[in-house]
Each structure stands twice: as C-alpha cells, then as structure tokens.
N, C-alpha and C. Protein backbone atom coordinates (compact mmCIF):
# COMPACT_ATOMS: atom_id res chain seq x y z
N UNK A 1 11.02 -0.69 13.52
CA UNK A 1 10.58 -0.36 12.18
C UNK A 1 9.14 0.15 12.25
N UNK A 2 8.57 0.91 11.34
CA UNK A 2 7.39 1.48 11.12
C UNK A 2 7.49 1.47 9.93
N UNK A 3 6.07 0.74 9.72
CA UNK A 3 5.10 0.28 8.21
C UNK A 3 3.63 1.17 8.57
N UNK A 4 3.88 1.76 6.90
CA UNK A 4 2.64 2.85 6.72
C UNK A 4 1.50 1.89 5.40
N UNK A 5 0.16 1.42 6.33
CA UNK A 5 -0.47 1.43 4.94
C UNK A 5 -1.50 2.61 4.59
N UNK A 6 -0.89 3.37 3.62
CA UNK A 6 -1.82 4.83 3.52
C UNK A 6 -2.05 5.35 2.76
N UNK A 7 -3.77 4.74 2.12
CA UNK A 7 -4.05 4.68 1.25
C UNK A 7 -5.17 5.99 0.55
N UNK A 8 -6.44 5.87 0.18
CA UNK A 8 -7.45 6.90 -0.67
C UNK A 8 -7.74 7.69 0.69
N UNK A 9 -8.32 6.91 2.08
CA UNK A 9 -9.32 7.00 2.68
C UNK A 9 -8.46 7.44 4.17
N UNK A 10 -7.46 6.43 3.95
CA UNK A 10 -6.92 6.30 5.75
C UNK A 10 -5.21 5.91 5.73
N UNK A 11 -4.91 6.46 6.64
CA UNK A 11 -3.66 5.93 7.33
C UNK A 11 -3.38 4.75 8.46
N UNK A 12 -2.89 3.66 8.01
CA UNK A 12 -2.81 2.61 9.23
C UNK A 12 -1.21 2.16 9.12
N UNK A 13 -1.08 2.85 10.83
CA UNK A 13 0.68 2.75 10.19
C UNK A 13 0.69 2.03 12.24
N UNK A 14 2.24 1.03 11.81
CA UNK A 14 2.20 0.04 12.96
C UNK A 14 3.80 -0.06 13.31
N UNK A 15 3.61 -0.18 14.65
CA UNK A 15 5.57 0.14 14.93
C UNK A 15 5.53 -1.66 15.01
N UNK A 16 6.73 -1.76 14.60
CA UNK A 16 6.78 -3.56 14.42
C UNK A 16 7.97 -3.86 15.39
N UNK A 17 8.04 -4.35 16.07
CA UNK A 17 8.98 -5.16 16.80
C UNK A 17 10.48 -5.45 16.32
N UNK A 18 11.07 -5.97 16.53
CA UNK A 18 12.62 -6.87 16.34
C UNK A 18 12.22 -8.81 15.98
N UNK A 19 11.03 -8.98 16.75
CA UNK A 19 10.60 -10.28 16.56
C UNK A 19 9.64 -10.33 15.01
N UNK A 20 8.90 -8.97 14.61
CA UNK A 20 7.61 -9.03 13.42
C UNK A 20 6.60 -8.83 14.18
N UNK A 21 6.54 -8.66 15.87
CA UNK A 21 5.19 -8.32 16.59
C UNK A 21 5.08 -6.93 16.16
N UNK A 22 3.71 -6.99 16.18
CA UNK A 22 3.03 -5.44 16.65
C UNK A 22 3.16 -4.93 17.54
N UNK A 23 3.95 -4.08 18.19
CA UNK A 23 4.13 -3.18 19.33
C UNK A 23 3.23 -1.92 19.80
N UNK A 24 2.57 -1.33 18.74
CA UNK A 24 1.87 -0.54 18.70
C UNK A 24 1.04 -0.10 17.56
N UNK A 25 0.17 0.36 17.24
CA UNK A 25 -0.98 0.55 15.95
C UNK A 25 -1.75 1.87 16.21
N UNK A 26 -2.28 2.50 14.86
CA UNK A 26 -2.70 3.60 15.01
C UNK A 26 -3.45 3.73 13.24
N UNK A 27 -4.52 4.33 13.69
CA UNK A 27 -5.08 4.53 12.12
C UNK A 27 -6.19 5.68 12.35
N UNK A 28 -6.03 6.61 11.29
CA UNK A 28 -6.31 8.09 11.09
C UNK A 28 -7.17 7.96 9.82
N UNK A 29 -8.33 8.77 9.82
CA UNK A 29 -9.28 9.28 8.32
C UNK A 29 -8.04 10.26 7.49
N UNK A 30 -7.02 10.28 7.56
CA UNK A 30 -5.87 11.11 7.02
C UNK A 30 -5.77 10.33 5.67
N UNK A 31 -6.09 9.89 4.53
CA UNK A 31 -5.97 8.86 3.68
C UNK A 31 -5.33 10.03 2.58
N UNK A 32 -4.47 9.74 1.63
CA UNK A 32 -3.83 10.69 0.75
C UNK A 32 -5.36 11.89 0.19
N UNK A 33 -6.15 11.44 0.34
CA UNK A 33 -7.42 12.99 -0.35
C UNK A 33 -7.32 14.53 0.22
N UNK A 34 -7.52 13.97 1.56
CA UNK A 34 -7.68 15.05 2.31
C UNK A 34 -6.24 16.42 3.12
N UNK A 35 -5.16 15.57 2.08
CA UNK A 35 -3.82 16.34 2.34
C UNK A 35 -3.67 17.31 1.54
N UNK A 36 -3.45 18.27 2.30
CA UNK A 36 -3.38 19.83 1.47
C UNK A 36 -2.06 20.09 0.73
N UNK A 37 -2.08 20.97 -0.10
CA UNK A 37 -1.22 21.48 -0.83
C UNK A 37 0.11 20.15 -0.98
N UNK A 38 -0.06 18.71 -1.11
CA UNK A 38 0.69 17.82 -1.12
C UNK A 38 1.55 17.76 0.43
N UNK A 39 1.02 18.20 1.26
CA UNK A 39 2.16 18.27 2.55
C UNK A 39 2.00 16.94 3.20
N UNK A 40 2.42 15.63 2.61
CA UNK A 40 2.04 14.44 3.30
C UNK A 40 3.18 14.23 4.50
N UNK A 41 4.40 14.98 4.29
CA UNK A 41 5.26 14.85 5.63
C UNK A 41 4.51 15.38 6.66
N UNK A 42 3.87 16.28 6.22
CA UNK A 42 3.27 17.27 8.17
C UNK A 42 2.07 15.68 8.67
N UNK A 43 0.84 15.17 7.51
CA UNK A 43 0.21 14.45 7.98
C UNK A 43 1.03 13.27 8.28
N UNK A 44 1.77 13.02 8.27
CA UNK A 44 2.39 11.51 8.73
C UNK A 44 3.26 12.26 10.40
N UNK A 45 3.82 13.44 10.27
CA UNK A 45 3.91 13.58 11.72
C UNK A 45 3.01 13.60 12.37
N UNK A 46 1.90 14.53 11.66
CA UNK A 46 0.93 14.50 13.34
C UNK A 46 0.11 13.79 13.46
N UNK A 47 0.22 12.16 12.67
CA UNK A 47 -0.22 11.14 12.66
C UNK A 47 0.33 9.91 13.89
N UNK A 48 2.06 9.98 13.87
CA UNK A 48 2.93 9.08 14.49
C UNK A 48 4.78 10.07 14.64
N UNK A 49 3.83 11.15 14.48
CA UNK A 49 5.33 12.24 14.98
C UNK A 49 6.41 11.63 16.79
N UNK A 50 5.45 10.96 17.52
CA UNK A 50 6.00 11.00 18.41
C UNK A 50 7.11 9.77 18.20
N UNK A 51 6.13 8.43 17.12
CA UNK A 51 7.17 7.60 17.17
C UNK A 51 8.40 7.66 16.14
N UNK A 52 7.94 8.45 15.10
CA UNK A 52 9.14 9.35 14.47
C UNK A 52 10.45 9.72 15.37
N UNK A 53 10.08 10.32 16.73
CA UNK A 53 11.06 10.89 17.10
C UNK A 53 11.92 9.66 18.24
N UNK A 54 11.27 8.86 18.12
CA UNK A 54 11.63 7.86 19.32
C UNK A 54 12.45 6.40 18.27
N UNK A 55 12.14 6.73 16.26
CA UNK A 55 12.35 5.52 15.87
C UNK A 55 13.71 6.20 14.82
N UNK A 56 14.70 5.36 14.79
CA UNK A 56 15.63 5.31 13.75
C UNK A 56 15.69 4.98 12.81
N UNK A 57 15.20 3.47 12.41
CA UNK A 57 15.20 3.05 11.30
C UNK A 57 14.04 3.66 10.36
N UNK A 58 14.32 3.57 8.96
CA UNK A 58 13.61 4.27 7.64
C UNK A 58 12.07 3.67 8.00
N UNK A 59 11.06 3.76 7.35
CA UNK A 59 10.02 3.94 7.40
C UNK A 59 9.43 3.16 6.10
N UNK A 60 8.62 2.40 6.44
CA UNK A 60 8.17 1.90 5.01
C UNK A 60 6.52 2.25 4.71
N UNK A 61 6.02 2.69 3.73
CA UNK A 61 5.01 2.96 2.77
C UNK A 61 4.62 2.03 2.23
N UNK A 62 3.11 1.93 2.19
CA UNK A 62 2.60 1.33 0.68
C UNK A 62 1.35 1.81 0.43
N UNK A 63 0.40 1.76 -0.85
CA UNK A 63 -0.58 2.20 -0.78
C UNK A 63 -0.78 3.23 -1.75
N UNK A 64 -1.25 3.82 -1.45
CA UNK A 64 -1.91 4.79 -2.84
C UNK A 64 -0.92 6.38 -2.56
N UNK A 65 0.26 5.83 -1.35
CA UNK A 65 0.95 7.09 -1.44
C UNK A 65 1.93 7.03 -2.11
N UNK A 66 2.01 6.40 -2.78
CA UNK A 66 2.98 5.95 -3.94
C UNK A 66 2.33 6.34 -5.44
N UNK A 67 0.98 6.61 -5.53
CA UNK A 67 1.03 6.50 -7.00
C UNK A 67 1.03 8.62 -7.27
N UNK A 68 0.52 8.52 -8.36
CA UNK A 68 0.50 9.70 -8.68
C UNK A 68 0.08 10.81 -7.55
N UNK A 69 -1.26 10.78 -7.23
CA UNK A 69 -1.92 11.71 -6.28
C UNK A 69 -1.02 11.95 -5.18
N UNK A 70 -0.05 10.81 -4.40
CA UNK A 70 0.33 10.21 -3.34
C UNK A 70 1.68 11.75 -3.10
N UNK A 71 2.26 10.85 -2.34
CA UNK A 71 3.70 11.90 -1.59
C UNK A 71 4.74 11.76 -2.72
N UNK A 72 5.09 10.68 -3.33
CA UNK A 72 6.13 10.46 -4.22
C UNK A 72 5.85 9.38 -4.80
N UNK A 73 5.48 9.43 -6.23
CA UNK A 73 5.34 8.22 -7.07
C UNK A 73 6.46 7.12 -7.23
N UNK A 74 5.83 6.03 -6.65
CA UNK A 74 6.88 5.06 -6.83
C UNK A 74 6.30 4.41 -8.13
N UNK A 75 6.84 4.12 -9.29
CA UNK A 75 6.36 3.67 -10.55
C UNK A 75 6.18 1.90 -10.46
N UNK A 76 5.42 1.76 -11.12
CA UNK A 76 4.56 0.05 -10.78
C UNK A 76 5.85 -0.82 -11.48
N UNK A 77 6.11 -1.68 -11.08
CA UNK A 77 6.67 -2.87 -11.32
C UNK A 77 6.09 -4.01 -12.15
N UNK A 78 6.33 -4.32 -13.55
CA UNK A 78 6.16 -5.18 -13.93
C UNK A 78 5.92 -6.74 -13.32
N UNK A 79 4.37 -7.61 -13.64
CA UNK A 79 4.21 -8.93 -13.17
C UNK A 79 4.97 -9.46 -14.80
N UNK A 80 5.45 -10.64 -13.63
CA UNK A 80 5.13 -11.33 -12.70
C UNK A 80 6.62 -10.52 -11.78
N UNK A 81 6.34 -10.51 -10.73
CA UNK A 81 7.40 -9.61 -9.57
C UNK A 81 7.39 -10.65 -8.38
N UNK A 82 9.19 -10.40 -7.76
CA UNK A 82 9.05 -10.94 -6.42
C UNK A 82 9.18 -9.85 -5.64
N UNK A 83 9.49 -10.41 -4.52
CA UNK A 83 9.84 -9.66 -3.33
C UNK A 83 10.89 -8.71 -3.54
N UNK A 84 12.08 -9.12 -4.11
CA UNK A 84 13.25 -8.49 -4.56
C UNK A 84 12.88 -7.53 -5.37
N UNK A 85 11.91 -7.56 -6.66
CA UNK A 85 11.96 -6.91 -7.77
C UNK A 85 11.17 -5.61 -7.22
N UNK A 86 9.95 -5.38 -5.88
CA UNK A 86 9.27 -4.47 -5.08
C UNK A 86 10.26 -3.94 -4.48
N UNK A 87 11.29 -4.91 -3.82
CA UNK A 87 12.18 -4.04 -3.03
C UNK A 87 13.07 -2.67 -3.85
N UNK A 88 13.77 -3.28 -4.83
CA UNK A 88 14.10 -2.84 -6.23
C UNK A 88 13.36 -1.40 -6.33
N UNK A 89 12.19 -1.39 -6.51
CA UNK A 89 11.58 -0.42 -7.19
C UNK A 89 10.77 0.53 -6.06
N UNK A 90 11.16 0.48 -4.84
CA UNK A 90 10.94 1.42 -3.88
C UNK A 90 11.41 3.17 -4.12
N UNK A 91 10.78 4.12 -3.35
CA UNK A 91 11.39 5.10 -3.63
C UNK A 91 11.28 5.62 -2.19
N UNK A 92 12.24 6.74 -2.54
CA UNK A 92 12.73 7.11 -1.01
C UNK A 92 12.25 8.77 -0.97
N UNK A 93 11.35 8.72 0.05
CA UNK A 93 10.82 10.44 0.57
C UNK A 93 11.65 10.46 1.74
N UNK A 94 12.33 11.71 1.55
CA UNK A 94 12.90 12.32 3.12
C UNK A 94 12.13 14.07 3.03
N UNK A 95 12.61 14.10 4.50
CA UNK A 95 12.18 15.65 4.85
C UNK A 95 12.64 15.69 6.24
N UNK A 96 12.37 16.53 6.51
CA UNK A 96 12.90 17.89 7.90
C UNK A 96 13.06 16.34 9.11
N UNK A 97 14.67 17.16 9.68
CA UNK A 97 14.84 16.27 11.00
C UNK A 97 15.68 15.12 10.35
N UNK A 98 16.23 15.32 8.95
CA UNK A 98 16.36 14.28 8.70
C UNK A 98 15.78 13.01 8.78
N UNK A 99 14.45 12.80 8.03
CA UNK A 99 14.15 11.40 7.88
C UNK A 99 13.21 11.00 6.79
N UNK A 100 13.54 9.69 6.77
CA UNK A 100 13.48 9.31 5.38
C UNK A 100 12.26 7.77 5.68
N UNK A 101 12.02 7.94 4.55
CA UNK A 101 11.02 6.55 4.29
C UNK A 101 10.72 6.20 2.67
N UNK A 102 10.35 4.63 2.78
CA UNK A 102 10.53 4.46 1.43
C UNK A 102 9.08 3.70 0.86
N UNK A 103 8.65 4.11 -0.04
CA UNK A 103 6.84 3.89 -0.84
C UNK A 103 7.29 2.68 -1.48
N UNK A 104 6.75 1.79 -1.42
CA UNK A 104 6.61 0.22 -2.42
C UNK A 104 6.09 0.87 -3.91
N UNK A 105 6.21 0.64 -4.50
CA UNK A 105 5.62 0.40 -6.04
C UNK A 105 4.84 0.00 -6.17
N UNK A 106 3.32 0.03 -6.71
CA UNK A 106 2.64 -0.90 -7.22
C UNK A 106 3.12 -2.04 -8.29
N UNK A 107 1.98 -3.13 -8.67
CA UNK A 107 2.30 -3.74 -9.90
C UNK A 107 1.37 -3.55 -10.97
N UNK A 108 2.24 -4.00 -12.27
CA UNK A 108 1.29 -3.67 -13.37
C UNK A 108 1.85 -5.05 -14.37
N UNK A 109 0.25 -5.11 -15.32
CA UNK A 109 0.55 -6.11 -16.38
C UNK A 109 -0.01 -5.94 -17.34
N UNK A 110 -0.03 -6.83 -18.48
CA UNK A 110 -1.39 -6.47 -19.15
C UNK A 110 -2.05 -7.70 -19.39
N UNK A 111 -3.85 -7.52 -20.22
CA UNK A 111 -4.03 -8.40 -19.75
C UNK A 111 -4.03 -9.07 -21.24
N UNK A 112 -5.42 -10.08 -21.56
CA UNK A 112 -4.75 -10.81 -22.64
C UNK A 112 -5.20 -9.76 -23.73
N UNK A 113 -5.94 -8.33 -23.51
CA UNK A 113 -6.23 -7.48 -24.65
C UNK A 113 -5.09 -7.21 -24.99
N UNK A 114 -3.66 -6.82 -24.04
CA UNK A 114 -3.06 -5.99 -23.88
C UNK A 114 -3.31 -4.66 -22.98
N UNK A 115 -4.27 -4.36 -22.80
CA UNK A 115 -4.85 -3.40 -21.38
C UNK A 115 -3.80 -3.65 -20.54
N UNK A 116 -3.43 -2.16 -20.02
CA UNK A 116 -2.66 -2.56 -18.81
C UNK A 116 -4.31 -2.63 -17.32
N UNK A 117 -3.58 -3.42 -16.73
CA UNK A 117 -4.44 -3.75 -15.20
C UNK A 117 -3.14 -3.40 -14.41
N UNK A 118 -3.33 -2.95 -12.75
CA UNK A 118 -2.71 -2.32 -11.83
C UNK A 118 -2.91 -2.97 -10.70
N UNK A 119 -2.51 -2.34 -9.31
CA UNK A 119 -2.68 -2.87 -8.07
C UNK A 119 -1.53 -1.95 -7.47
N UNK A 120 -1.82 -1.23 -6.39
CA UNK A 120 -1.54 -0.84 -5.51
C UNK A 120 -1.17 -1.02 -3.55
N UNK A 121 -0.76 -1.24 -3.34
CA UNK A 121 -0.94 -1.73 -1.67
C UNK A 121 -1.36 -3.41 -1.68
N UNK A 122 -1.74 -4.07 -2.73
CA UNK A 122 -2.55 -5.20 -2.06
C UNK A 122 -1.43 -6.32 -2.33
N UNK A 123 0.21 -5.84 -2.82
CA UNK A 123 1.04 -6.72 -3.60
C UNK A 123 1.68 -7.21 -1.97
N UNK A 124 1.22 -5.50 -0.96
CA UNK A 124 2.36 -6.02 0.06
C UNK A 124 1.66 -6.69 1.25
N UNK A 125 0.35 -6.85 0.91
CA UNK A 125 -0.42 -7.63 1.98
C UNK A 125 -0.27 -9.36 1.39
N UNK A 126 -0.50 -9.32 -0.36
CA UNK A 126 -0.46 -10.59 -0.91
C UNK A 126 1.01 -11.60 -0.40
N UNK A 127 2.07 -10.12 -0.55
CA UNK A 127 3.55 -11.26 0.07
C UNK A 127 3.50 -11.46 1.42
N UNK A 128 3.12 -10.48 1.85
CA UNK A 128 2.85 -10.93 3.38
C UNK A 128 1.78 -12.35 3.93
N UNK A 129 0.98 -12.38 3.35
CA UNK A 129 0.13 -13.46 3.60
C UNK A 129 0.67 -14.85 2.71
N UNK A 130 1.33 -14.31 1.74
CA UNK A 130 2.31 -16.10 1.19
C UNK A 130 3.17 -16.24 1.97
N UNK A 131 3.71 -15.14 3.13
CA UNK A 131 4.58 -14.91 4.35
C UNK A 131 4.49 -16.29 5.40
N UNK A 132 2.58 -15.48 5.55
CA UNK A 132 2.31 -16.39 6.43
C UNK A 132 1.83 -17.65 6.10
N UNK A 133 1.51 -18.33 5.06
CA UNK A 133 0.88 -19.31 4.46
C UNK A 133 -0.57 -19.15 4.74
N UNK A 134 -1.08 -17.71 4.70
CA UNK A 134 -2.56 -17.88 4.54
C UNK A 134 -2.97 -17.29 3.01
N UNK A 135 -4.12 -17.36 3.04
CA UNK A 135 -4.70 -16.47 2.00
C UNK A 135 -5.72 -14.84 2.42
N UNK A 136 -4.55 -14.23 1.24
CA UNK A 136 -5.25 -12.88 1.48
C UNK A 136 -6.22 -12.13 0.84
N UNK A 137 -7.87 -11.85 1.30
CA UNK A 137 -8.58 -11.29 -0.33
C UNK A 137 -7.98 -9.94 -0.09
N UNK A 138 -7.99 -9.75 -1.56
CA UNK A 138 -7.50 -8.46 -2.17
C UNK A 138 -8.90 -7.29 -2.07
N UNK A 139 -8.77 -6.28 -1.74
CA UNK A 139 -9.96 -5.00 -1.59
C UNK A 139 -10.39 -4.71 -2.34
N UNK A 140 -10.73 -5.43 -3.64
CA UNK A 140 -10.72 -4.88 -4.92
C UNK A 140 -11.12 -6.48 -5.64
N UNK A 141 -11.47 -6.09 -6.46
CA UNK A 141 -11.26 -7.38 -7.79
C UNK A 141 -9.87 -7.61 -8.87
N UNK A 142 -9.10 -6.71 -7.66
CA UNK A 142 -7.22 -6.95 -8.16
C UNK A 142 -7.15 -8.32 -7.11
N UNK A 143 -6.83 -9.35 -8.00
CA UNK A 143 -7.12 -10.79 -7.56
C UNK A 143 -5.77 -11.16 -8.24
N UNK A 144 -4.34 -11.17 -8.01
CA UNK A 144 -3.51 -11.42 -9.21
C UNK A 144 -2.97 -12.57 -8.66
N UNK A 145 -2.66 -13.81 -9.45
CA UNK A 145 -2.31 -14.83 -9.15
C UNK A 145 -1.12 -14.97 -8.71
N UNK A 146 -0.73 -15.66 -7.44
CA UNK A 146 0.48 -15.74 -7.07
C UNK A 146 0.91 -16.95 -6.56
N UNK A 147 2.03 -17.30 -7.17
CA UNK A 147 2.59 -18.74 -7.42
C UNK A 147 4.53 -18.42 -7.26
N UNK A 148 4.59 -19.46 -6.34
CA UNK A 148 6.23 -19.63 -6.27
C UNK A 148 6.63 -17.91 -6.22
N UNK A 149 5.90 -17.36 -4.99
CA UNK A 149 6.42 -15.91 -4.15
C UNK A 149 6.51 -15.19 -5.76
N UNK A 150 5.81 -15.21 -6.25
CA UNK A 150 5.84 -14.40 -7.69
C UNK A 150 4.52 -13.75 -7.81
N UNK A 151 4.12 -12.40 -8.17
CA UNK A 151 3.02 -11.65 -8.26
C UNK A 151 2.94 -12.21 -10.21
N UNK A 152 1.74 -12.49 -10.28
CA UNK A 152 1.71 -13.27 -12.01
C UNK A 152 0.95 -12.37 -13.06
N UNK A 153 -0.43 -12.09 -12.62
CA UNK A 153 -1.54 -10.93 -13.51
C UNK A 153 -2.64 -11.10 -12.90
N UNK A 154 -3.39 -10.44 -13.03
CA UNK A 154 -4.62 -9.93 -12.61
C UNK A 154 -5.69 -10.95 -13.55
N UNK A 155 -6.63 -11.41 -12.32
CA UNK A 155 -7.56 -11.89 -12.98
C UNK A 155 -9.39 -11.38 -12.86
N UNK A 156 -9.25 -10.20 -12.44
CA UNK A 156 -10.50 -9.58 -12.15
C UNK A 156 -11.08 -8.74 -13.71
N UNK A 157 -12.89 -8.67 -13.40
CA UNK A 157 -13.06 -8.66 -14.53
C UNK A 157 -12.70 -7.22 -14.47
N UNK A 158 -12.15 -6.83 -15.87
CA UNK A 158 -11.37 -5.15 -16.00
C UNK A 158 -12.33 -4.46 -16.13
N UNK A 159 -13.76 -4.51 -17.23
CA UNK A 159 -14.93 -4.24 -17.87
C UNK A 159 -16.04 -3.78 -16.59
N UNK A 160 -15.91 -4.56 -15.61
CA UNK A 160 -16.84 -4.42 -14.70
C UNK A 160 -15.71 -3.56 -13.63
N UNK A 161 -14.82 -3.74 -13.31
CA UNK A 161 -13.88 -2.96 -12.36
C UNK A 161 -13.68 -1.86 -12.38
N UNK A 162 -13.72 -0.97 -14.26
CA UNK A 162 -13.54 0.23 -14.35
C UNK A 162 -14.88 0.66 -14.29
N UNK A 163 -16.15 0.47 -14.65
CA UNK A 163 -17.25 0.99 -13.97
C UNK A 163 -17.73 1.32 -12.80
N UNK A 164 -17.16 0.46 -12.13
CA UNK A 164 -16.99 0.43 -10.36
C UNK A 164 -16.09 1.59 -10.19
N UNK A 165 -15.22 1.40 -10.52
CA UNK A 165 -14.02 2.50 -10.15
C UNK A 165 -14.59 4.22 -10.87
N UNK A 166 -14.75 4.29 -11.91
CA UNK A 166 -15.44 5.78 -12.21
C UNK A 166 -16.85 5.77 -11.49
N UNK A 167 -17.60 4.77 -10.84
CA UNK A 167 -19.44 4.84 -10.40
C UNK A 167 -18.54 5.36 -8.52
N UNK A 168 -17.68 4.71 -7.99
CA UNK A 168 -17.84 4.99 -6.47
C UNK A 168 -15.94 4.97 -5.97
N UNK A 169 -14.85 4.83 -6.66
CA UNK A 169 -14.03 4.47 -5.92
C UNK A 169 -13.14 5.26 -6.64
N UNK A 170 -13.20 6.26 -7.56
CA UNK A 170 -11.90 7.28 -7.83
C UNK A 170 -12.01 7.94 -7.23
N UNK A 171 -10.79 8.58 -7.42
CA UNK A 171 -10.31 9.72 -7.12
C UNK A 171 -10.93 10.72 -7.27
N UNK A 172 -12.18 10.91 -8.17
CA UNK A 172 -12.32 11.54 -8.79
C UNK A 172 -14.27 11.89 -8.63
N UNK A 173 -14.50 10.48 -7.84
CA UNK A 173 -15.75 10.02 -7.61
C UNK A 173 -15.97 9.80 -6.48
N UNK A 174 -17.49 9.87 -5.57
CA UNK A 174 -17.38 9.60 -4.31
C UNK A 174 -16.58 8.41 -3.59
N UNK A 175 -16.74 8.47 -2.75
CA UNK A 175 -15.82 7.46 -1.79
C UNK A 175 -16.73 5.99 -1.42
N UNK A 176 -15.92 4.84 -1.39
CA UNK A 176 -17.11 3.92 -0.58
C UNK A 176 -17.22 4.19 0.77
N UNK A 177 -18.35 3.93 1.57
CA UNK A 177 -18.31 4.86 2.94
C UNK A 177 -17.62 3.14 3.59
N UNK A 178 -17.77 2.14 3.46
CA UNK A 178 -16.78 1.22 4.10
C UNK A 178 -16.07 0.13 3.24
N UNK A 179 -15.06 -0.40 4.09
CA UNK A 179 -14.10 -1.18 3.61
C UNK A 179 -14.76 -2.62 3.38
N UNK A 180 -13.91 -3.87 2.74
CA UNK A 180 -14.33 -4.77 2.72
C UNK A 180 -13.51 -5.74 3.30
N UNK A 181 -12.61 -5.22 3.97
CA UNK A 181 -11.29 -5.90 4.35
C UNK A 181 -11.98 -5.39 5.68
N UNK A 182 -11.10 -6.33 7.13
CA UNK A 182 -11.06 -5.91 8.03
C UNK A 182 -9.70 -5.36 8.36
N UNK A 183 -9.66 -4.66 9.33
CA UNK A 183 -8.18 -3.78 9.81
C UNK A 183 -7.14 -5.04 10.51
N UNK A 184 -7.49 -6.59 11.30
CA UNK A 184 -6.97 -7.38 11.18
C UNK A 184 -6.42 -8.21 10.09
N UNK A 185 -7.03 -8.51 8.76
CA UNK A 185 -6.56 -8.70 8.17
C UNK A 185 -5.15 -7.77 7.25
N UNK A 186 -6.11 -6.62 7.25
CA UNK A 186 -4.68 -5.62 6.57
C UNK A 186 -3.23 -6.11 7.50
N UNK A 187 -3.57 -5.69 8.33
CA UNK A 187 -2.12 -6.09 9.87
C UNK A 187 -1.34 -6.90 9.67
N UNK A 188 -2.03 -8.13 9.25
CA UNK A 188 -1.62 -9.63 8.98
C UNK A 188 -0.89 -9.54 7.57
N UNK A 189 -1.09 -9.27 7.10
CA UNK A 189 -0.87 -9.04 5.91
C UNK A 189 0.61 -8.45 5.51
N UNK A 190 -0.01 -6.86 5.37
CA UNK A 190 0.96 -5.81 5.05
C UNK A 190 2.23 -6.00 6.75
N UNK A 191 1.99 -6.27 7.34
CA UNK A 191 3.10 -6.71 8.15
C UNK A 191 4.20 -7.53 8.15
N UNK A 192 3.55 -8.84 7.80
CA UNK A 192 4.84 -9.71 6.99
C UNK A 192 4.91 -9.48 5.80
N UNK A 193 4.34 -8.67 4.85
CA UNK A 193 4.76 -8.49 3.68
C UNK A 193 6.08 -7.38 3.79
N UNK A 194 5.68 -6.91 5.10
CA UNK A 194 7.15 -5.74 5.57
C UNK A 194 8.55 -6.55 5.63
C-alpha cells in the first residue's frame, strides 16, 4: 500500500508494508501550490512513479489534496465521524496506466456560533494516533476532541485562527517557512490512521 500526505507545502508519501511497517519514505517541496495547470497525476508520478509501477494496490491521499485547490475534492464529513464514516466519504482519482487512488475527506462542524470550523489531513493522523494509543498535536489550532474513535468538534480559538490563516497560512497568503510538527510524528500518525 502507498499513503500520500500531500498537503499546501509538500508531499510525504510512504510505501507501507503487509505488517503497517514503513518500507520506504519520500517527501518532495511538490505540496498542491506549486502544481500547474491542476496536473497533480504527473506530480505524484515523478514524485513515486517508480513505486507506482512496482505497486498494485489503490493509493491513499489525505491532505489538502482533497479540498478545493487539491486533485479532486473530497467533501468534509460531518463531526462527530468515525473511521467508517472517512472511509465512506473518500473519493476516487484515477488516470493513465490505469490507476487509481482515493483522497480522505476532511471534517467539518460547527461551532457553538454555528460557524462552520474544518480540518483537513489532521483527522487521519488523529485516528492513527488513537491507533496507536498516543497523542497527536494537530498543525494547527484544529484541536478537535476525540473520544470513543469518534472525531467530536473543534476546540481552537476560530477568531484568532482566521487571522492567522489570512496574516501567513492561505492559500492566498504567504507560506509559513516551517512546520510545527515533525516528519516523525506525521509517519506515526497518518500511517496507522491508514
């Protein structure tokens, strides 16, 4: 199996074993921005084209190539969500050579304004780490409570998050030049959340 997390900035995509080991890892400045004319199939080959051609099974996504900007919008999933209800709401990109892969959904809720709040990529590191019985911080102040393998709502402040997000972290706005997560933790994570 091959799990893609590929998000604003970067691609970190990992061939996973038969056991859940890591067999191999690879991560590219290829992050959904810098893909031209939407061609995210060419960047994911000449990202892991070789293990494309060496792997059979479908391909799994998560991350910001799912939302709008991304390869194929997978539409957010209502909290509180399990595992099932993400699986549920996957969507499936194929292209040339026949092959196919499928984008997780984000989640969405609202909060007690009624505001909807979001989350992207961090639902499949959060199941993955209730996977493992650790705790996972979220990259963001998308902090959503999770109880009995259930994604619940967001408890980050929204007021201060969307200032952040239009001052340094849209789409639309410069980039942060680093992460706050380490690339071990993502691994840990979005791996058993696979």
């Amino acid at each position: 199996m091959i799990g893609v997390d590929w998000g604003t900035t970067h691609l970190r995509a990992y061939q996973i074993g038969l056991d859940g080991s890591v067999v191999a890892s690879r991560s590219t400045p290829k992050g959904i921005l810098p893909v031209s004319d939407g061609n995210f199939f060419a960047a994911l080959e000449s990202a892991i084209g070789d293990w494309l051609d060496a792997e059979s099974a479908p391909i799994l996504m998560s991350g910001m190539i799912g939302s709008g900007q991304g390869w194929l919008e997978a539409p957010y999933v209502a909290r509180p969500a399990t595992p099932a209800a993400i699986a549920e709401g996957l969507a499936e990109a194929t292209w040339g050579k026949g092959r196919r892969g499928f984008i997780c959904p984000g989640l969405t809720c609202r909060d007690s304004d009624g505001a909807p709040d979001v989350v992207r990529g961090e639902e499949v590191q959060a199941f993955g780490a209730l996977a493992l019985q650790a705790q996972q911080p979220a990259t963001s102040d998308d902090r959503p409570s999770w109880r009995a393998q259930q994604a619940r709502r967001g408890r980050g402040g929204r007021r201060e998050r969307v200032c952040r997000l239009h001052d340094r972290r849209s789409l639309r706005g410069p980039l942060p030049a680093q992460h706050s997560r380490s690339d071990d933790d993502t691994r840990a994570g979005g791996l058993a959340g696979v």
